[in-house]
C-alpha atoms as a PDB file:
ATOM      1  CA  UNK A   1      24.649  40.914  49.162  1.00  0.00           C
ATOM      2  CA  UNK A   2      25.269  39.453  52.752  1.00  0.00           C
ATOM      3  CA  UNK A   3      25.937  42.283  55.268  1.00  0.00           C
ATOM      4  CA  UNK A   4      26.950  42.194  59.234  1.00  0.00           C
ATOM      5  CA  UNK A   5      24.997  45.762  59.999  1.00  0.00           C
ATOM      6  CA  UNK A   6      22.725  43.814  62.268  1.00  0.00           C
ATOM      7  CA  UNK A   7      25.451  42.103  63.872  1.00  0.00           C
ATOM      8  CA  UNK A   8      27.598  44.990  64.497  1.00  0.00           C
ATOM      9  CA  UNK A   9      24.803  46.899  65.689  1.00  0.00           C
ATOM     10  CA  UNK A  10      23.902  44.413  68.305  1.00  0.00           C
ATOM     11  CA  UNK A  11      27.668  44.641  69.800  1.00  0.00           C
ATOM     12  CA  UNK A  12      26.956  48.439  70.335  1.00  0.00           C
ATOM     13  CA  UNK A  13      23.291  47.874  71.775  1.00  0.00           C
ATOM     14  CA  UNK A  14      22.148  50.665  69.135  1.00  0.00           C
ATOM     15  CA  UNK A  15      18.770  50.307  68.043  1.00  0.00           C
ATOM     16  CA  UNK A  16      17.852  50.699  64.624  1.00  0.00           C
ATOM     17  CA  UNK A  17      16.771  54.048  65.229  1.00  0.00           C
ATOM     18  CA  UNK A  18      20.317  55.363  67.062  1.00  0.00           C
ATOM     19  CA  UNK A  19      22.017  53.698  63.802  1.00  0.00           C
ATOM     20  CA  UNK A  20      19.410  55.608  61.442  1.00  0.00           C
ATOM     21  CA  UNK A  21      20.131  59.061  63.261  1.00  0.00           C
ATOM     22  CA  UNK A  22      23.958  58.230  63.198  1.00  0.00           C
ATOM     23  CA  UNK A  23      23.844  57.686  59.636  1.00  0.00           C
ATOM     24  CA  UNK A  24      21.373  60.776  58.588  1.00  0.00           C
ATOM     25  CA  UNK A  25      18.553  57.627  57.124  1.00  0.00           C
ATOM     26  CA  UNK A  26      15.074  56.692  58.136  1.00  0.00           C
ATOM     27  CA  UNK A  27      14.787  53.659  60.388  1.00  0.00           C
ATOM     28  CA  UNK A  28      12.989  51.797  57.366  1.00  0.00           C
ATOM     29  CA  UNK A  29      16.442  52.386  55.603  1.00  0.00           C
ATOM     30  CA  UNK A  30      18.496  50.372  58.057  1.00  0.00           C
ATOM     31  CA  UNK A  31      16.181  47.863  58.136  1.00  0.00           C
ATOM     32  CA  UNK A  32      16.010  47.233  54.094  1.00  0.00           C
ATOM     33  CA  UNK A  33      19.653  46.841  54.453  1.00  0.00           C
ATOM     34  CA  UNK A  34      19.840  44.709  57.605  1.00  0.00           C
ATOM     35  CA  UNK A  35      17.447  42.524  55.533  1.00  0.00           C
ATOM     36  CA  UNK A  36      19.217  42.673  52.391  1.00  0.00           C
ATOM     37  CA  UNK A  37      16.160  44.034  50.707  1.00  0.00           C
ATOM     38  CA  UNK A  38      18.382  47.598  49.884  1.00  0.00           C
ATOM     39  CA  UNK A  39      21.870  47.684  48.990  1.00  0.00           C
ATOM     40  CA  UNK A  40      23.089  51.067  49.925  1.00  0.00           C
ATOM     41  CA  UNK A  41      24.883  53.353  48.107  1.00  0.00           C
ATOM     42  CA  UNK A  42      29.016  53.473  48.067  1.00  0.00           C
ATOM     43  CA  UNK A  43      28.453  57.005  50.131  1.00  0.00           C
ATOM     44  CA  UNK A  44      26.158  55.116  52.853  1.00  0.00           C
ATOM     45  CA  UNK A  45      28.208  51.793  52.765  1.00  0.00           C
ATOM     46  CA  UNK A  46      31.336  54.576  53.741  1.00  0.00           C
ATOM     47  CA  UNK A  47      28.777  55.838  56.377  1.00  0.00           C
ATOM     48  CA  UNK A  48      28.272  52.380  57.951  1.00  0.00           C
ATOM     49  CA  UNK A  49      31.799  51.889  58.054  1.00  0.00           C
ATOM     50  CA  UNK A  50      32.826  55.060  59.589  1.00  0.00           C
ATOM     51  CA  UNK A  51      30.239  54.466  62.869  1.00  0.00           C
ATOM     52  CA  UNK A  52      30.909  51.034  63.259  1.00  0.00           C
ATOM     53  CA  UNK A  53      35.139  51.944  62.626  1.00  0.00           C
ATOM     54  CA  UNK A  54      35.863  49.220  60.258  1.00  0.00           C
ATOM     55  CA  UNK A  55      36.102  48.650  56.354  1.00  0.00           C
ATOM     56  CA  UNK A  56      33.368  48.034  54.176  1.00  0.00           C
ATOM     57  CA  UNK A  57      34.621  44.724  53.403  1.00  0.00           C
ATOM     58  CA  UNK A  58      34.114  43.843  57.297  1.00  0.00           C
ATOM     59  CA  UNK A  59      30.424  44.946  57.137  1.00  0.00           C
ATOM     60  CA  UNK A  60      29.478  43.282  53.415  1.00  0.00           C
ATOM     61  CA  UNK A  61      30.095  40.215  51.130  1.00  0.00           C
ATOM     62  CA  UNK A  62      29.409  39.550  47.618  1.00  0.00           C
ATOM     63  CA  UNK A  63      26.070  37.236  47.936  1.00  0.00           C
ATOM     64  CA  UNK A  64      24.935  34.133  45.536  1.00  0.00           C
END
Protein backbone atom coordinates (compact mmCIF):
# COMPACT_ATOMS: atom_id res chain seq x y z
CA UNK A 1 0.00 0.00 0.00
CA UNK A 2 1.26 3.51 -1.21
CA UNK A 3 0.88 6.13 1.58
CA UNK A 4 1.56 10.16 1.62
CA UNK A 5 2.59 10.13 5.63
CA UNK A 6 6.01 11.26 4.57
CA UNK A 7 4.72 13.80 2.38
CA UNK A 8 2.28 15.28 4.66
CA UNK A 9 4.67 15.28 7.33
CA UNK A 10 7.17 17.27 5.44
CA UNK A 11 4.39 20.16 4.83
CA UNK A 12 4.17 20.42 8.71
CA UNK A 13 8.11 20.25 9.26
CA UNK A 14 7.30 17.42 11.98
CA UNK A 15 9.94 15.05 12.41
CA UNK A 16 9.30 11.56 12.69
CA UNK A 17 9.56 11.73 16.24
CA UNK A 18 6.80 14.85 16.77
CA UNK A 19 4.49 12.53 14.40
CA UNK A 20 5.33 9.35 16.68
CA UNK A 21 4.45 11.36 19.99
CA UNK A 22 1.29 12.83 18.19
CA UNK A 23 0.15 9.52 17.35
CA UNK A 24 1.05 7.61 20.86
CA UNK A 25 3.83 5.08 18.42
CA UNK A 26 7.54 4.59 18.53
CA UNK A 27 9.51 6.49 15.91
CA UNK A 28 10.42 2.97 14.29
CA UNK A 29 6.54 2.76 13.79
CA UNK A 30 6.26 5.80 11.56
CA UNK A 31 9.01 4.91 9.76
CA UNK A 32 7.76 1.13 8.80
CA UNK A 33 4.81 2.92 7.51
CA UNK A 34 6.47 5.85 5.72
CA UNK A 35 8.37 2.95 4.04
CA UNK A 36 5.54 0.79 3.42
CA UNK A 37 7.19 -1.96 5.35
CA UNK A 38 3.93 -1.76 8.12
CA UNK A 39 0.49 -1.17 7.21
CA UNK A 40 -1.15 0.22 10.23
CA UNK A 41 -4.07 -0.68 11.78
CA UNK A 42 -7.74 0.95 10.82
CA UNK A 43 -7.42 2.67 14.56
CA UNK A 44 -3.82 4.20 13.61
CA UNK A 45 -4.73 4.90 9.88
CA UNK A 46 -7.87 7.09 11.84
CA UNK A 47 -4.94 8.49 13.97
CA UNK A 48 -2.92 9.68 10.94
CA UNK A 49 -5.84 11.19 9.56
CA UNK A 50 -7.02 13.05 12.49
CA UNK A 51 -3.30 15.00 12.92
CA UNK A 52 -2.79 15.58 9.48
CA UNK A 53 -7.00 16.72 9.20
CA UNK A 54 -7.80 14.80 6.16
CA UNK A 55 -9.38 11.31 5.16
CA UNK A 56 -7.67 8.21 5.07
CA UNK A 57 -8.15 7.96 1.49
CA UNK A 58 -5.94 11.30 1.15
CA UNK A 59 -3.07 9.69 3.16
CA UNK A 60 -3.23 5.87 1.44
CA UNK A 61 -3.82 3.98 -1.89
CA UNK A 62 -4.40 0.48 -2.70
CA UNK A 63 -0.71 -0.61 -4.02
CA UNK A 64 0.21 -3.31 -6.95
Amino acid sequence: MKNHIAEERAKREWSQAALAERLGVSRQTVISIERGRFDPSLPLAFRLAGVFGCRIEELFEPGD
